[in-house]
PDB file of N, CA and C in Angstrom:
ATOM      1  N   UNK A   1       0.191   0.787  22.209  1.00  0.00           N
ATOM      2  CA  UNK A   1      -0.859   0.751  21.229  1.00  0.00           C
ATOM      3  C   UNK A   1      -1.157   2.163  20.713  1.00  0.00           C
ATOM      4  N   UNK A   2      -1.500   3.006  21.599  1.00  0.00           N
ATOM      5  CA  UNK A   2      -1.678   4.823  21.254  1.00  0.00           C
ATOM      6  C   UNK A   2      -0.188   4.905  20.151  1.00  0.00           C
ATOM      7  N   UNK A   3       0.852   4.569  20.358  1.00  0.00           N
ATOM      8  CA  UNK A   3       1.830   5.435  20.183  1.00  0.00           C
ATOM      9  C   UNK A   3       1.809   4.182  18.107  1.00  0.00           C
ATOM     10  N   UNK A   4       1.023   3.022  18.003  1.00  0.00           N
ATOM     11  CA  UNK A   4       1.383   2.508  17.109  1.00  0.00           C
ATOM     12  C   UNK A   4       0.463   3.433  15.926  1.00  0.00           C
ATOM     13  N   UNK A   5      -0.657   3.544  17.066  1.00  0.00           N
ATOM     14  CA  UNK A   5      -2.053   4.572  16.350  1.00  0.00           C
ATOM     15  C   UNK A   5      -1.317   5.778  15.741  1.00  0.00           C
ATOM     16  N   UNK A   6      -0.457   6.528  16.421  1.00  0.00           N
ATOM     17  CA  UNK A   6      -0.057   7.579  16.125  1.00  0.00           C
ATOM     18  C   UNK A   6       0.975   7.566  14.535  1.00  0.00           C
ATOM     19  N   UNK A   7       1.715   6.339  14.719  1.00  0.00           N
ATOM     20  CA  UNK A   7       2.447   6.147  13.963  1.00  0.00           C
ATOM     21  C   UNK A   7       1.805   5.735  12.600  1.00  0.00           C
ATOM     22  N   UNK A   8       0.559   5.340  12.442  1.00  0.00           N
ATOM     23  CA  UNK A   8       0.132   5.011  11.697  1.00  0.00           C
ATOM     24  C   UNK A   8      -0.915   6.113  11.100  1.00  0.00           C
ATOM     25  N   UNK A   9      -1.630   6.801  11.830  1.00  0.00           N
ATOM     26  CA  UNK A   9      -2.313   8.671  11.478  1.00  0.00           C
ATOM     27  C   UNK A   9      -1.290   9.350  10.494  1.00  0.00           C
ATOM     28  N   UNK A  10       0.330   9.178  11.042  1.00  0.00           N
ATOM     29  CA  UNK A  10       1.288  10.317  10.355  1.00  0.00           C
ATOM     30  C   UNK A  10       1.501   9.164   9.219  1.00  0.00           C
ATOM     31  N   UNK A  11       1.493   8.535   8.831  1.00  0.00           N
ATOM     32  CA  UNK A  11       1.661   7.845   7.732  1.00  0.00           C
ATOM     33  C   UNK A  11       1.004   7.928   6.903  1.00  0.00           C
ATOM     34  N   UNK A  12      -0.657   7.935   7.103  1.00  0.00           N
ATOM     35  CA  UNK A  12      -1.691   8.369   6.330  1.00  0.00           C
ATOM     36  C   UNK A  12      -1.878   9.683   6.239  1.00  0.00           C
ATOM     37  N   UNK A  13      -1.494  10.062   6.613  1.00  0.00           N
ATOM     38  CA  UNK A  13      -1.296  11.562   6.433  1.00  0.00           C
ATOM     39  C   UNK A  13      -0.230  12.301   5.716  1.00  0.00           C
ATOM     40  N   UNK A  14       0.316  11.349   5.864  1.00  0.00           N
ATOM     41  CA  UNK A  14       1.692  11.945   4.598  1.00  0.00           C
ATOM     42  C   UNK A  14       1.687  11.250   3.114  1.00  0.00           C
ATOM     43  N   UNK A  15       0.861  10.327   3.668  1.00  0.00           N
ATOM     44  CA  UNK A  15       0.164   9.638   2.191  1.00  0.00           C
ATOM     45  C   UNK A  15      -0.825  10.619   1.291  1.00  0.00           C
ATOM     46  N   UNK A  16      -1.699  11.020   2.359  1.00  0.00           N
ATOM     47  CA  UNK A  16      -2.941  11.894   1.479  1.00  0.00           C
ATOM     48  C   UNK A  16      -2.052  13.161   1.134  1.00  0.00           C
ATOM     49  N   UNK A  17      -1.288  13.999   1.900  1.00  0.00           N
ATOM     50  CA  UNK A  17      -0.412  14.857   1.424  1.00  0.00           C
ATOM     51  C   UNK A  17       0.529  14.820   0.299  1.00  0.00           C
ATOM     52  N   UNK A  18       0.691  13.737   0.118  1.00  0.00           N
ATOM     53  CA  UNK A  18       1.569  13.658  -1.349  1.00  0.00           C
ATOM     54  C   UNK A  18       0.403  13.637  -2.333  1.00  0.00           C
ATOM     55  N   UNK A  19      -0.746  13.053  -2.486  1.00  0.00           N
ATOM     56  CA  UNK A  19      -1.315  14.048  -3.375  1.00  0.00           C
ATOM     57  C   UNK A  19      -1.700  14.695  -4.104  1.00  0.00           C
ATOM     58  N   UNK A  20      -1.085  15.943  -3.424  1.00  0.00           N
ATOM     59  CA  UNK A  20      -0.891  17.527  -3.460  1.00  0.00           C
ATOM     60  C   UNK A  20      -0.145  17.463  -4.581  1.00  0.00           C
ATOM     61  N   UNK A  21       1.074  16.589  -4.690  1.00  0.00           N
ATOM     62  CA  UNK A  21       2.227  16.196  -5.310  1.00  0.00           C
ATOM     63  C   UNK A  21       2.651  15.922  -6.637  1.00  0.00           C
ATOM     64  N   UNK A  22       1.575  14.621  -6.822  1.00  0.00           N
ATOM     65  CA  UNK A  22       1.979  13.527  -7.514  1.00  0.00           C
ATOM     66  C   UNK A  22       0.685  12.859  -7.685  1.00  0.00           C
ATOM     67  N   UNK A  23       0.170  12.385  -9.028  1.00  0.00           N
ATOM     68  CA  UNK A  23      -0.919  12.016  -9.388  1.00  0.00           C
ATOM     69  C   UNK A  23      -1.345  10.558  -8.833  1.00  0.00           C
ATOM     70  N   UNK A  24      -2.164  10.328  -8.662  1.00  0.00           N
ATOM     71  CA  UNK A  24      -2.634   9.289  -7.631  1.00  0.00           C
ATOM     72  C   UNK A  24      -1.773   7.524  -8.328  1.00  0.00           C
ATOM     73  N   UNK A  25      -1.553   7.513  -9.549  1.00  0.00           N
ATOM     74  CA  UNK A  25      -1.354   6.472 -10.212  1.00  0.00           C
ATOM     75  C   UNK A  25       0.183   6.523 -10.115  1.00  0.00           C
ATOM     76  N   UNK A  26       0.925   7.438  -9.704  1.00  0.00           N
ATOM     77  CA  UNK A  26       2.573   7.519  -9.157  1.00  0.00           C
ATOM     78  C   UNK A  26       2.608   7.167  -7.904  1.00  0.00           C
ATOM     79  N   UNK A  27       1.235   7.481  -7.181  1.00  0.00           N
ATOM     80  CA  UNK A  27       1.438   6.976  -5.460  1.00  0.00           C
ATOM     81  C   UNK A  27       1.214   5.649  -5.344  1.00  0.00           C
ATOM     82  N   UNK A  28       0.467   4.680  -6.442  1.00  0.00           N
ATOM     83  CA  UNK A  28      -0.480   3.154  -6.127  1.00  0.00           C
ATOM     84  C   UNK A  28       0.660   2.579  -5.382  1.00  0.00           C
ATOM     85  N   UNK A  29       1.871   2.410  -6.069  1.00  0.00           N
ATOM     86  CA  UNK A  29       2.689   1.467  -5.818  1.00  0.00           C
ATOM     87  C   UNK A  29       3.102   1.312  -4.099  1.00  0.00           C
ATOM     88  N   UNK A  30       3.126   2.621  -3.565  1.00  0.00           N
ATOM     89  CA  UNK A  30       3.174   2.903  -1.882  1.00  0.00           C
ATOM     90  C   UNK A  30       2.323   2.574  -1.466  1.00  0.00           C
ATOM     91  N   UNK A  31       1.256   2.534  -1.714  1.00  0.00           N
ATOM     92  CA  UNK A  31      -0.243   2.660  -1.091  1.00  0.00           C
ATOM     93  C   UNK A  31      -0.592   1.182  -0.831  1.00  0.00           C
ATOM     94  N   UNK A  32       0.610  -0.120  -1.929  1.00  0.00           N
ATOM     95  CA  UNK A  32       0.206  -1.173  -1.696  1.00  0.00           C
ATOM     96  C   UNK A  32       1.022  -1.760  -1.106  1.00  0.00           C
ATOM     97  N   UNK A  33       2.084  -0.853  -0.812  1.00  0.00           N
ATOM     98  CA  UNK A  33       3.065  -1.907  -0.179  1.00  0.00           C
ATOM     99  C   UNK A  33       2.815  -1.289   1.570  1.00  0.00           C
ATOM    100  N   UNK A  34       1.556  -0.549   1.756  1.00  0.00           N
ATOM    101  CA  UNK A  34       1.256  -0.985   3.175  1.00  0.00           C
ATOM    102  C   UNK A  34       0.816  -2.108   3.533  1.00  0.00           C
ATOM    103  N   UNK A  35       0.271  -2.759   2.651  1.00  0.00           N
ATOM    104  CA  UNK A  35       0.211  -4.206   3.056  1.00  0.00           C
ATOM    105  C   UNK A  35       1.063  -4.930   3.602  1.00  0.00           C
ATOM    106  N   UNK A  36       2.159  -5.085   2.501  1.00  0.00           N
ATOM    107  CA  UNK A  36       3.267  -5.743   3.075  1.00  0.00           C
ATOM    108  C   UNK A  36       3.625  -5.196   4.440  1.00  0.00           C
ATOM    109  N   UNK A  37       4.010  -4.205   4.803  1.00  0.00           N
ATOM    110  CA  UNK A  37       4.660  -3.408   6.133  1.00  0.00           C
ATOM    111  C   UNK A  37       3.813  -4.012   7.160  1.00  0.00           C
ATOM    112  N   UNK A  38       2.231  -3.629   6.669  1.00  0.00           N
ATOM    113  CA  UNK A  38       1.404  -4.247   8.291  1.00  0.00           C
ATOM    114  C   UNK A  38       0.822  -5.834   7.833  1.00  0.00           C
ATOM    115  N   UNK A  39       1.747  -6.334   7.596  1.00  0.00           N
ATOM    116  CA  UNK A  39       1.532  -7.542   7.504  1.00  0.00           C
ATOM    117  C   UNK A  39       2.852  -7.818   8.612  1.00  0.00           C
ATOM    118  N   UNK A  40       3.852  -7.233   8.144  1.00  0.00           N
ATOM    119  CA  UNK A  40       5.090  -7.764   8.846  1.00  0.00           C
ATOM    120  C   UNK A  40       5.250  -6.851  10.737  1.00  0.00           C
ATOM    121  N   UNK A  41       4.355  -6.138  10.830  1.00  0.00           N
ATOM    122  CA  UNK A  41       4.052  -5.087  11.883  1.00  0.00           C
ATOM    123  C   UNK A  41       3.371  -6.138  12.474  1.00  0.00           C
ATOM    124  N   UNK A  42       1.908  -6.667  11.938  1.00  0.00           N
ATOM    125  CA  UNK A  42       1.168  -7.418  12.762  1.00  0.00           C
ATOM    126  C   UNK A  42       2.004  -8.632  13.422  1.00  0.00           C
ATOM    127  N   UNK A  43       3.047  -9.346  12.485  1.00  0.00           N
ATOM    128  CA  UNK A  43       3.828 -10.463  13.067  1.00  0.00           C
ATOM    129  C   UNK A  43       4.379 -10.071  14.060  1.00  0.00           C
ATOM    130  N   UNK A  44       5.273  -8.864  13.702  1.00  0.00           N
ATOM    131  CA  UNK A  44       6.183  -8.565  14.943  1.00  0.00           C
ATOM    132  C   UNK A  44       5.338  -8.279  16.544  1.00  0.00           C
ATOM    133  N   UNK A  45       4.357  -7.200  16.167  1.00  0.00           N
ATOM    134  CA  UNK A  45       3.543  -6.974  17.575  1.00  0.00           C
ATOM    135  C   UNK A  45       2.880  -7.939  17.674  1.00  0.00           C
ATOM    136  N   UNK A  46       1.850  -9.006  17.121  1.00  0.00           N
ATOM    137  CA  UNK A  46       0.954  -9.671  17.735  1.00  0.00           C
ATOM    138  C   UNK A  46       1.123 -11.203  17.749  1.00  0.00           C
ATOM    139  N   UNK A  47       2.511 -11.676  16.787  1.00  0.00           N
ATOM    140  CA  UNK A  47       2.553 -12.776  16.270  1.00  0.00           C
ATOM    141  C   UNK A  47       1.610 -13.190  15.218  1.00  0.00           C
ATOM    142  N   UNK A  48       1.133 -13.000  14.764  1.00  0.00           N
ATOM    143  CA  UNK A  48       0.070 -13.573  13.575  1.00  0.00           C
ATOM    144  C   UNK A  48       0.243 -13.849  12.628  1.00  0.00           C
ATOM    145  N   UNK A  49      -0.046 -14.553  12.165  1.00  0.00           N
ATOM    146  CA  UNK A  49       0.802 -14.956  10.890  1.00  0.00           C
ATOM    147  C   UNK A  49      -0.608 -15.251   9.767  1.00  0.00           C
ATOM    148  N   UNK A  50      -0.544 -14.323   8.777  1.00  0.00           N
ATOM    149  CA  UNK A  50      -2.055 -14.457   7.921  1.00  0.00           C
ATOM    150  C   UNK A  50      -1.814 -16.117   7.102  1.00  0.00           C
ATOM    151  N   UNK A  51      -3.293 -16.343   7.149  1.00  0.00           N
ATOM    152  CA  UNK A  51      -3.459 -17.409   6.482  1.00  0.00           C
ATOM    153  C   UNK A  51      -3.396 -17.619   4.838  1.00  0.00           C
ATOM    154  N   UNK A  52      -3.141 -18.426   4.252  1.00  0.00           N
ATOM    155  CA  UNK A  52      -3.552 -18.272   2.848  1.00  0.00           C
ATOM    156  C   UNK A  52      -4.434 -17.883   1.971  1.00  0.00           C
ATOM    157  N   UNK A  53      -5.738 -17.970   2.462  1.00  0.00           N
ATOM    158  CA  UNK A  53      -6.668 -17.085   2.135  1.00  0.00           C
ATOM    159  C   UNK A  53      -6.373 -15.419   1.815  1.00  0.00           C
ATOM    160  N   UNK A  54      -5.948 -14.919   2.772  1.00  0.00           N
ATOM    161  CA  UNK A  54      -5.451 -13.398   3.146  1.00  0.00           C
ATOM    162  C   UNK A  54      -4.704 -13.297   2.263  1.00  0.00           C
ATOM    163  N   UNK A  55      -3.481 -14.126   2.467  1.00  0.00           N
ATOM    164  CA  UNK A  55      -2.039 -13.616   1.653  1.00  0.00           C
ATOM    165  C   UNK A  55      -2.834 -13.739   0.007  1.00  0.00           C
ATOM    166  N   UNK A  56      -3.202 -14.793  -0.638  1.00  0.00           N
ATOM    167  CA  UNK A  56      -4.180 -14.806  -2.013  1.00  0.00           C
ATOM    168  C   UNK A  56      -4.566 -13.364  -2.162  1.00  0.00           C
ATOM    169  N   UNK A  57      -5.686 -13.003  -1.191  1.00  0.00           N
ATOM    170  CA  UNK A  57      -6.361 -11.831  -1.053  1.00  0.00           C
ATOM    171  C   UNK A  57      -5.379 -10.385  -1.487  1.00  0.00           C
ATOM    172  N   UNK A  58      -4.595 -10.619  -0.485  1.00  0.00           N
ATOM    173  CA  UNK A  58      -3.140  -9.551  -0.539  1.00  0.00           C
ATOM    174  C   UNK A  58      -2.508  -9.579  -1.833  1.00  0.00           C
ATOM    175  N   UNK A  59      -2.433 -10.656  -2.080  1.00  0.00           N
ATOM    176  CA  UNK A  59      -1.773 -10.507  -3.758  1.00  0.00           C
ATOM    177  C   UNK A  59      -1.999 -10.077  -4.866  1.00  0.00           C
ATOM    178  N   UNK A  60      -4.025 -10.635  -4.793  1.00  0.00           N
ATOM    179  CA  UNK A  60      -4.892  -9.799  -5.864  1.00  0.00           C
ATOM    180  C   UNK A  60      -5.007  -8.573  -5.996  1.00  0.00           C
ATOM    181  N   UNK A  61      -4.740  -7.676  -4.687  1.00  0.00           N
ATOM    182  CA  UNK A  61      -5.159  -6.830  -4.747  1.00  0.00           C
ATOM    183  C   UNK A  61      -3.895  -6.241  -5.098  1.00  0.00           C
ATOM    184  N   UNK A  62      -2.313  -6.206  -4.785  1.00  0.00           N
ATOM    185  CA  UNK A  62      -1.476  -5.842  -4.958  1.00  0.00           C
ATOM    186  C   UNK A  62      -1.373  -5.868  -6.868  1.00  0.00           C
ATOM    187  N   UNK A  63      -1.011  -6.921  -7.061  1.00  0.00           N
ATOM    188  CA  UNK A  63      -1.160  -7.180  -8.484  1.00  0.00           C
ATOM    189  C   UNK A  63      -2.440  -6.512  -9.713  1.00  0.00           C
ATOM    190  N   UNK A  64      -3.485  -6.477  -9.029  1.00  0.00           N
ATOM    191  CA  UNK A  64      -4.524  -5.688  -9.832  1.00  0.00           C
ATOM    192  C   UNK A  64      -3.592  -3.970  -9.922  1.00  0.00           C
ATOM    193  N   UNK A  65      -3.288  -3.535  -8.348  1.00  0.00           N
ATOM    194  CA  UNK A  65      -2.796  -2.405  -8.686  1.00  0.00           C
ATOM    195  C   UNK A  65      -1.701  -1.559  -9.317  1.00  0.00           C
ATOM    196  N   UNK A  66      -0.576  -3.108  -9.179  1.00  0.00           N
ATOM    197  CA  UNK A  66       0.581  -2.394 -10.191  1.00  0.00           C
ATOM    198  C   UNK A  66      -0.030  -2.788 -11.687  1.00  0.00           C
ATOM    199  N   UNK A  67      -0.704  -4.118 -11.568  1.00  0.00           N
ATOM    200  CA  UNK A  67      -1.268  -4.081 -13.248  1.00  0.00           C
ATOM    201  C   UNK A  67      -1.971  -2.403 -13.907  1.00  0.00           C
ATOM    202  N   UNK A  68      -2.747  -1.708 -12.914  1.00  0.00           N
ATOM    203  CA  UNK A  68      -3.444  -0.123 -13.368  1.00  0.00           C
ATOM    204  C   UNK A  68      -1.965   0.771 -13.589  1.00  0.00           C
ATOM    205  N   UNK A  69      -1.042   0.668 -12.570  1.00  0.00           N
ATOM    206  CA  UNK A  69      -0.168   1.660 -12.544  1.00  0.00           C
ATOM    207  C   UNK A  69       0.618   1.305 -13.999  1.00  0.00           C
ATOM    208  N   UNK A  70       0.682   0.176 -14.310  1.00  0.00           N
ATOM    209  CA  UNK A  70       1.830   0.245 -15.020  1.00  0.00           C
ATOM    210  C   UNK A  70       0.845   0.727 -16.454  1.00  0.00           C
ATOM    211  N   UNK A  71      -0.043   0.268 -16.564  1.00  0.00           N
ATOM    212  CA  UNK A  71      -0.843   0.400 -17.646  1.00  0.00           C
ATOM    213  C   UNK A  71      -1.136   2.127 -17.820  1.00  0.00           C
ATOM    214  N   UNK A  72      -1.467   2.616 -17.355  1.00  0.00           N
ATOM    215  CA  UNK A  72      -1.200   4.317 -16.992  1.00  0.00           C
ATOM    216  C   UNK A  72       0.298   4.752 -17.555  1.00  0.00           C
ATOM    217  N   UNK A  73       1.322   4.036 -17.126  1.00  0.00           N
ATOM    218  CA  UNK A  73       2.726   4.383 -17.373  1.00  0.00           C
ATOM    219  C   UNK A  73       2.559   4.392 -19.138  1.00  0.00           C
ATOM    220  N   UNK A  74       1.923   3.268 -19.247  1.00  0.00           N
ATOM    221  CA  UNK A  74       2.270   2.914 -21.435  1.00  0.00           C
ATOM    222  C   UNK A  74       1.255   3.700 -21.735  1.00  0.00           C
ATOM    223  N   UNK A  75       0.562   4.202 -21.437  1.00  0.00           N
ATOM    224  CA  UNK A  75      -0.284   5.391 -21.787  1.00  0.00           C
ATOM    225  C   UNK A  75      -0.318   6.813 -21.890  1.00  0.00           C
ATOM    226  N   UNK A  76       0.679   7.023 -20.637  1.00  0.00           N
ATOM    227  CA  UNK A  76       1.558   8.389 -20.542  1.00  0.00           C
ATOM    228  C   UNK A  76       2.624   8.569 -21.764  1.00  0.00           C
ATOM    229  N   UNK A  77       2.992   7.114 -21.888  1.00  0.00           N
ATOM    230  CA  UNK A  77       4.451   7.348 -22.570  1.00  0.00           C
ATOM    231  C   UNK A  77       3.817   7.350 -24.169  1.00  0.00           C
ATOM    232  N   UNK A  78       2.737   7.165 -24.307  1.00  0.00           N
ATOM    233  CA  UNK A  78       2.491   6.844 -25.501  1.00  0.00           C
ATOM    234  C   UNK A  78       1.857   8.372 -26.360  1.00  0.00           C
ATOM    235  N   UNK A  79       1.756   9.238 -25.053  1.00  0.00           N
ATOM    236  CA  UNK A  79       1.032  10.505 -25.092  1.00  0.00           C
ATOM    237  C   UNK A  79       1.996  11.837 -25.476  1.00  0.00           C
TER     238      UNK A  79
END
């Protein structure tokens, strides 16, 4: 469990470090596909399997965010 904690600190941490980088609307697309990862993390370590409710939940929120990113993209390009 410590060592999943750990694994998951350096992840967020290399998340907020990019950043430094790259404007927050180039990072969305990573930022949502932690979902997916600890969705498939929670199966593997705990067995769980989210309900439909969740996964709905998971989708809106995924989809709201590539809907901003991409919308940012036709705005850049339009600039």
């Amino acid at each position: 469990m410590c060592t999943l904690g750990v694994w998951a600190w350096a992840g967020h941490d290399l998340l907020t470090r990019a950043h430094g980088f790259a404007p927050a609307n180039t990072l969305m697309p990573y930022t949502y596909s932690f979902l997916i990862f600890l969705t498939i993390e929670s199966y593997l370590v705990f067995a769980d399997i989210p309900d439909s409710m969740t996964l709905t939940g998971a989708g809106i929120i995924m989809l709201s965010g590539l809907i901003i990113w991409k919308r940012a993209q036709i705005r850049q390009s339009d600039t």
